[in-house]
Protein backbone atom coordinates (compact mmCIF):
# COMPACT_ATOMS: atom_id res chain seq x y z
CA UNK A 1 0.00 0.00 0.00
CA UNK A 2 2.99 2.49 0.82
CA UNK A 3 4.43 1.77 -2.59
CA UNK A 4 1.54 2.22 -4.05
CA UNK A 5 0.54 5.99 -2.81
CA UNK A 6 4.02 6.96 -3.24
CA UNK A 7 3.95 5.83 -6.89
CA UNK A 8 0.83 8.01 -7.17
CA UNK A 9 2.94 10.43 -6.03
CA UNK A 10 5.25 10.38 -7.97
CA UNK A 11 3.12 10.48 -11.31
CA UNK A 12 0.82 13.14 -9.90
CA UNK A 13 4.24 15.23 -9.39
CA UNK A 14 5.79 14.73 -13.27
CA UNK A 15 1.95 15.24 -14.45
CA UNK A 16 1.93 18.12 -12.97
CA UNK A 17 6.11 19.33 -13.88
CA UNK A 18 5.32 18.77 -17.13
CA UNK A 19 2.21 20.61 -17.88
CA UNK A 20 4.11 23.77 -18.40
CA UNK A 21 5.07 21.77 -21.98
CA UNK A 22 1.51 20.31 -22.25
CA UNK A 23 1.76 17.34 -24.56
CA UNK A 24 -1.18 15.67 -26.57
CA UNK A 25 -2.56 12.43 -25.38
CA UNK A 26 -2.48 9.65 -28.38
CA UNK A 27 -2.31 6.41 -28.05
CA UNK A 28 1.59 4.81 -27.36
CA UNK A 29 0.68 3.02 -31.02
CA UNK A 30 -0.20 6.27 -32.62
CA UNK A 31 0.04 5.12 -36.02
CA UNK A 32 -2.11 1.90 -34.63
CA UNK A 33 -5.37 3.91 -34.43
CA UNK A 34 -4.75 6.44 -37.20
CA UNK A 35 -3.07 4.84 -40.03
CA UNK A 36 -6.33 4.24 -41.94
CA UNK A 37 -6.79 8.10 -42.81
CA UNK A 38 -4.66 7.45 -45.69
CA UNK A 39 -6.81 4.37 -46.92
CA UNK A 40 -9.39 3.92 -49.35
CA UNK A 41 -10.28 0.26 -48.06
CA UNK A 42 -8.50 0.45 -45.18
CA UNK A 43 -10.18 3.13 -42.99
CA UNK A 44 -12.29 2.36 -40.00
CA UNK A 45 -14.12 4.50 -37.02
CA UNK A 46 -10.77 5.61 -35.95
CA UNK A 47 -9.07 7.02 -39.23
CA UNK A 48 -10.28 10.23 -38.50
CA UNK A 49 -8.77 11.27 -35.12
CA UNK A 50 -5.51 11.08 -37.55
CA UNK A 51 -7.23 13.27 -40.03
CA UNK A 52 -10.96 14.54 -39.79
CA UNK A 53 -10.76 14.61 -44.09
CA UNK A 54 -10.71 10.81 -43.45
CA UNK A 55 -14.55 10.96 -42.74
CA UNK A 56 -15.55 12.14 -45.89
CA UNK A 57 -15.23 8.99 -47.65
CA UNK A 58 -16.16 6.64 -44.43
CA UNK A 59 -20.09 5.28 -45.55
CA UNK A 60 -20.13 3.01 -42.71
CA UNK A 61 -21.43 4.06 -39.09
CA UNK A 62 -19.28 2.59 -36.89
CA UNK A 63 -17.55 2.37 -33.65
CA UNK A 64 -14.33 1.74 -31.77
CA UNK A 65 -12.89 1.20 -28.39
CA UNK A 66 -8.91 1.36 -28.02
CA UNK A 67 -7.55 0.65 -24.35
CA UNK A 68 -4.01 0.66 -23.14
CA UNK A 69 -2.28 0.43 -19.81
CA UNK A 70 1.20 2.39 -20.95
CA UNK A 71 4.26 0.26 -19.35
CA UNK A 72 2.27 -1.99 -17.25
CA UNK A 73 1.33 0.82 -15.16
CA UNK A 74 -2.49 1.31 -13.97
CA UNK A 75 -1.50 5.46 -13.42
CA UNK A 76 -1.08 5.63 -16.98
CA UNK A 77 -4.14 4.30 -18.25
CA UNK A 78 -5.41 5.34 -21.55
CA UNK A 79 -8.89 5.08 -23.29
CA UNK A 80 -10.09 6.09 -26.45
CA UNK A 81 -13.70 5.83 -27.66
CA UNK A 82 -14.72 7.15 -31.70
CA UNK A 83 -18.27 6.97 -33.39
CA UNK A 84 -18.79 7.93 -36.81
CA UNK A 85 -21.84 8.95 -38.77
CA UNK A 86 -22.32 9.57 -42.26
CA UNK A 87 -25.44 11.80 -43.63
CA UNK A 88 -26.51 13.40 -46.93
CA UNK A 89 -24.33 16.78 -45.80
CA UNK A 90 -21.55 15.02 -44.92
CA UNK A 91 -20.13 12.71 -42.44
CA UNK A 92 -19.70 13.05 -38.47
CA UNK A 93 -17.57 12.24 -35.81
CA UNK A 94 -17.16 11.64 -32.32
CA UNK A 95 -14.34 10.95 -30.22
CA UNK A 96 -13.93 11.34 -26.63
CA UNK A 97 -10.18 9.84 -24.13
CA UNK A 98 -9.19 9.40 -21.13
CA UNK A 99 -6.14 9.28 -19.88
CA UNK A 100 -4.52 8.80 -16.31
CA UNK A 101 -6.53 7.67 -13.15
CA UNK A 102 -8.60 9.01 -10.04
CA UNK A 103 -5.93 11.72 -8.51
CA UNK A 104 -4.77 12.84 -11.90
CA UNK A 105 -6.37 12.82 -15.68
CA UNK A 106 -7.02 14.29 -18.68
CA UNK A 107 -9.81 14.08 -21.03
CA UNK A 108 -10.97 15.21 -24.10
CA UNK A 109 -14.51 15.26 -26.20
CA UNK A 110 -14.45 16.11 -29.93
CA UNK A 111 -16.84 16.77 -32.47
CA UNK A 112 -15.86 16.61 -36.22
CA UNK A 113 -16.97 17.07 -39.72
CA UNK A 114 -15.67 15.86 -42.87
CA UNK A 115 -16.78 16.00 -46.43
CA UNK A 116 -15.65 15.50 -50.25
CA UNK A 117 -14.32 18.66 -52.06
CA UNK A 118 -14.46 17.04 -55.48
CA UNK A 119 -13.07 13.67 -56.96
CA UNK A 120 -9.23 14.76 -55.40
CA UNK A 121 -9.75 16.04 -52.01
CA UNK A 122 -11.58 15.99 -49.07
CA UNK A 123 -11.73 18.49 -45.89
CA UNK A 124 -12.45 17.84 -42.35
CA UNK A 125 -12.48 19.93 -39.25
CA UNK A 126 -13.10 19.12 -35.34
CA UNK A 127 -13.56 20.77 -32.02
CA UNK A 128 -12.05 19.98 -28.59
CA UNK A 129 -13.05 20.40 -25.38
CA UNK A 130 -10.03 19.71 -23.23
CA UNK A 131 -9.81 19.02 -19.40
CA UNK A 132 -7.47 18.45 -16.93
CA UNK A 133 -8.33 17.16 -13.03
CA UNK A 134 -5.45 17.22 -10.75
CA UNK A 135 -6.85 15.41 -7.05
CA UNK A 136 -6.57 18.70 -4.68
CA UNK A 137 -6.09 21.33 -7.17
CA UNK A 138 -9.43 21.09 -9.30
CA UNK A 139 -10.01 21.44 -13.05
CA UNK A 140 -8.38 23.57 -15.53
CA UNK A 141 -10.20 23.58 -19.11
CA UNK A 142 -9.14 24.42 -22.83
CA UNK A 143 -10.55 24.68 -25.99
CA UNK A 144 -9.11 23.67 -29.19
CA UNK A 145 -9.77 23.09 -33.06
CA UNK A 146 -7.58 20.71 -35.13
CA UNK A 147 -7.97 20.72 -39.26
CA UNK A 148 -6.86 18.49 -41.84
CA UNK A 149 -6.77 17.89 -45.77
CA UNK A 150 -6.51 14.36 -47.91
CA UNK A 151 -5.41 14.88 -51.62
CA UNK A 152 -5.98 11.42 -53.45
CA UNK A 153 -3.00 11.65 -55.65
CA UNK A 154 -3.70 8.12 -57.86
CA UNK A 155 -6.48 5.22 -56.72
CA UNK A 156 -3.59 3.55 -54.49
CA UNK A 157 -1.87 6.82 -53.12
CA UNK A 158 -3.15 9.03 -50.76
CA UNK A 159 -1.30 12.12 -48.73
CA UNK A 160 -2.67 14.79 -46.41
CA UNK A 161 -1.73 17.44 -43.82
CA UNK A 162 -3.07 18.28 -40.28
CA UNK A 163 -3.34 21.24 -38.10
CA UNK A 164 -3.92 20.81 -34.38
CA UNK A 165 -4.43 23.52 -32.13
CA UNK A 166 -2.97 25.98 -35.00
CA UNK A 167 -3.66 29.33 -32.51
CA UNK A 168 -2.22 28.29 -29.13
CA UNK A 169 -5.57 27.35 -26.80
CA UNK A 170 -4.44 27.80 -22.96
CA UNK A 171 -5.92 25.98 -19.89
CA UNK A 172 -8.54 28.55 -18.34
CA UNK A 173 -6.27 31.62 -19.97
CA UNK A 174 -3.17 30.52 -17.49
CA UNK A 175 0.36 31.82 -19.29
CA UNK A 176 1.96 28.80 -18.91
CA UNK A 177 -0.61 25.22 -19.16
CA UNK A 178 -1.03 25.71 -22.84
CA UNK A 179 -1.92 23.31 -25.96
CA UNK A 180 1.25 23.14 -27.96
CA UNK A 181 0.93 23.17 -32.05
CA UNK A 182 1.44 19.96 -33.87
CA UNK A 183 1.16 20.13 -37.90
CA UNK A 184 1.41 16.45 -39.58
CA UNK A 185 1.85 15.50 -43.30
CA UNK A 186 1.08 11.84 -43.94
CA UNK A 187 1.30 9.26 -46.61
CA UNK A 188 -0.55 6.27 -47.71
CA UNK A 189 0.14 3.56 -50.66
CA UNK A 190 -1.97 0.30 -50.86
CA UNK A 191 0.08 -1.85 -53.17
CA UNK A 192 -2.84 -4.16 -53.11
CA UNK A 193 -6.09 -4.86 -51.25
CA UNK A 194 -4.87 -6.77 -48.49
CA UNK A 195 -1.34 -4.60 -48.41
CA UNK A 196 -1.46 -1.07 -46.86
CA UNK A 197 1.67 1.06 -46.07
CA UNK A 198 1.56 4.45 -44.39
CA UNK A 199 4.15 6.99 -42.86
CA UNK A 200 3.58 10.59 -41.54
CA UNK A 201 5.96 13.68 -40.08
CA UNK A 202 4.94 15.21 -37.11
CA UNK A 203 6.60 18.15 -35.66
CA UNK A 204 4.86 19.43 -32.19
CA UNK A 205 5.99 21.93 -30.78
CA UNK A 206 9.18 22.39 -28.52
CA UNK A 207 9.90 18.90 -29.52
CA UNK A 208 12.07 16.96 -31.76
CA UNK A 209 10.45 15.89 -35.13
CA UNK A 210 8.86 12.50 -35.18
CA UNK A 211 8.17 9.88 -38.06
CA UNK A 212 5.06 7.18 -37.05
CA UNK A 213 5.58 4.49 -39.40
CA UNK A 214 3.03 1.38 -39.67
CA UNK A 215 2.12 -1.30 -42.53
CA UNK A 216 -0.76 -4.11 -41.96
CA UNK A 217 -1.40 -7.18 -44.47
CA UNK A 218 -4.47 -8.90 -44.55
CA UNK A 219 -3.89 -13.06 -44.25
CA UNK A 220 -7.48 -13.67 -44.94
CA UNK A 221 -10.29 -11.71 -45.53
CA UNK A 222 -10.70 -12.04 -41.41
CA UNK A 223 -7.38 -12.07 -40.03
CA UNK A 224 -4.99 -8.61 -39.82
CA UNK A 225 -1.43 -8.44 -38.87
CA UNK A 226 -0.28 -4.86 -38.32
CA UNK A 227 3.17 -3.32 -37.13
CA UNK A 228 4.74 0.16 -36.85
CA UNK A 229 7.63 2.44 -35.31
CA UNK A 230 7.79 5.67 -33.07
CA UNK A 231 11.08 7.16 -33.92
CA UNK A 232 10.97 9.80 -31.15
CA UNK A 233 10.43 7.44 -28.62
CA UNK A 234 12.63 4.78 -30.64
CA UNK A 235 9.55 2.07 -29.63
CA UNK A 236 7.70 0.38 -32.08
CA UNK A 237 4.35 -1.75 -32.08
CA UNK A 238 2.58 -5.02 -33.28
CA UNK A 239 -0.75 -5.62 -34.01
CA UNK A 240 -3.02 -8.61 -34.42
CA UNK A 241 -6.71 -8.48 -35.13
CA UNK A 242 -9.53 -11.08 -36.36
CA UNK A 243 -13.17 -9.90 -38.18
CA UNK A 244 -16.04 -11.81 -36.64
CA UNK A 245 -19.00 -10.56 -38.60
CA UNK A 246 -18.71 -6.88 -38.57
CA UNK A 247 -16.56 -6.97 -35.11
CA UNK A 248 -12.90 -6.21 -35.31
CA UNK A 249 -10.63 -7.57 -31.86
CA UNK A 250 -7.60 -6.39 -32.27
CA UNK A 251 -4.81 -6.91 -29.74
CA UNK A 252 -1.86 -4.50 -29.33
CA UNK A 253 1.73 -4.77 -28.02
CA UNK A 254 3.94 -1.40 -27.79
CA UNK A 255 7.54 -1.91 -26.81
CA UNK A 256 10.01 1.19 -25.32
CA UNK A 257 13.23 0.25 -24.88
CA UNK A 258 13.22 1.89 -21.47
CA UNK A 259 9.95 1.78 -19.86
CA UNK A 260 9.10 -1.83 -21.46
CA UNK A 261 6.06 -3.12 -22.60
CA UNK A 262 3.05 -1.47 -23.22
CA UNK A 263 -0.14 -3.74 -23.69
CA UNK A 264 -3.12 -2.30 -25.65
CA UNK A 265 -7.01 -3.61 -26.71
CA UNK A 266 -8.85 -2.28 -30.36
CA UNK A 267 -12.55 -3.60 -30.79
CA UNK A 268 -14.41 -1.65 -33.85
CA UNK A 269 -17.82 -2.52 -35.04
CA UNK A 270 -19.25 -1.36 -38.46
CA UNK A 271 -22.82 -1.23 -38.87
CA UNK A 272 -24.49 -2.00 -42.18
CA UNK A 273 -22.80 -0.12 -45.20
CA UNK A 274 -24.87 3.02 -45.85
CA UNK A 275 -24.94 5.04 -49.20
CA UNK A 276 -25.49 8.40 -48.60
CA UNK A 277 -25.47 11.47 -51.28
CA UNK A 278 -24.33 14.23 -50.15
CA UNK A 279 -25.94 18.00 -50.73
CA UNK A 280 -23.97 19.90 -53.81
């Protein structure tokens, strides 16, 4: 039990260190969740909290559930939860996370919108509403707007750009707990239907550039293997998911060379295709 409270402790006190260079909560597997943005076939109810343009072109209402426990640790808990819905004037999102446990956490609820611009390119947008709950302090609150673009460059290659927090939100106006600025350009290439390869450059900022790196081959039409690499945090991730019906499990294994292994749980469900026209 001692152990214990002083291990809360002692994340409460880095949480808390480091919020003066606020970073943005994704998932240790980054490219895990978002790699489908850059997919034709490949997307799924998470593609877009990569890049909201990724919902323009996602006809399926669907769900997803992504759970991780970074480096074995319960303190560092992290939950993710997207929705999607597509109607005649576009398609919508939802995403809300969780990250952290009762004495300190951060969450997040998002709403987005995506929709075609023409044959080429699509356009999505999506608002946060950022929190932070430190056990003894209370609640500091931000809001925040990320934006992205997809260009499809051939019917196998896709690339796109995203803005997040692009004008500097700060926790409850405070000089110091801001949102830092992250800008991402991405690449996809499916060299076949069951082969999908996809790489992006993200520079946030006050830290070093990173490259998320991922590839996933379909076995059968029901079983995914999926892998990918971190360079900033030189860790890299494995994947393995089977398709009962419309249900996706997919487990997740994230290894730092540090801090060890970090074990992670994807289920996404896809509700009946729908074919929706949207408004010109």
């Amino acid at each position: 039990m001692l152990m214990r409270k002083i291990s809360s402790l002692v994340v409460i006190t880095l949480s808390v260190h480091f919020l003066q260079a606020q970073t943005l909560r994704r998932p240790v597997a980054a490219s895990c969740t978002g790699a489908g943005a850059y997919s034709n076939t490949h997307s799924d109810a998470f593609s877009f909290t990569a890049n909201q343009a990724a919902l323009a072109r996602f006809n399926n209402t669907g769900v997803g559930v992504y759970g991780e426990r970074r480096f074995m640790l319960n303190e560092l808990s992290f939950y993710n939860l997207a929705f999607t819905l597509p109607t005649h004037s576009g398609n919508f999102g939802f995403k809300t996370t969780y990250y952290g446990f009762n004495q300190y956490n951060e969450t997040q609820a998002a709403l987005a919108y995506g929709r075609k611009l023409g044959d080429k390119m699509d356009v999505g947008v999506q608002f946060n509403y950022n929190m932070i709950k430190v056990a003894g302090y209370g609640n500091s609150t931000a809001i925040s707007f990320e934006a992205g673009l997809l260009f499809h460059l051939t019917d196998r290659l896709n690339a796109g750009i995203h803005l997040n927090n692009p004008v500097g939100g700060k926790y409850n106006k405070g000089e110091d707990e801001k949102l830092p600025f992250v800008y991402t350009a991405g690449l996809g290439y499916e060299a076949s239907d069951k082969f999908f390869v996809s790489a992006e450059i993200q520079k946030e900022e006050d830290q070093p550039v990173n490259v998320n790196a991922g590839l996933q081959y379909k076995f059968l039409p029901q079983l995914i293997a999926r892998g990918g690499i971190a360079t900033a945090t030189s860790s890299f991730w494995l994947g393995l998911g089977i398709t009962i019906n419309e249900l996706r499990v997919e487990a997740v294994a994230t290894y730092h060379p540090q801090l060890s292994i970090t074990p992670g749980l994807m289920l996404i469900y896809n509700f009946k295709t729908m074919h929706v026209k949207e408004e010109k």
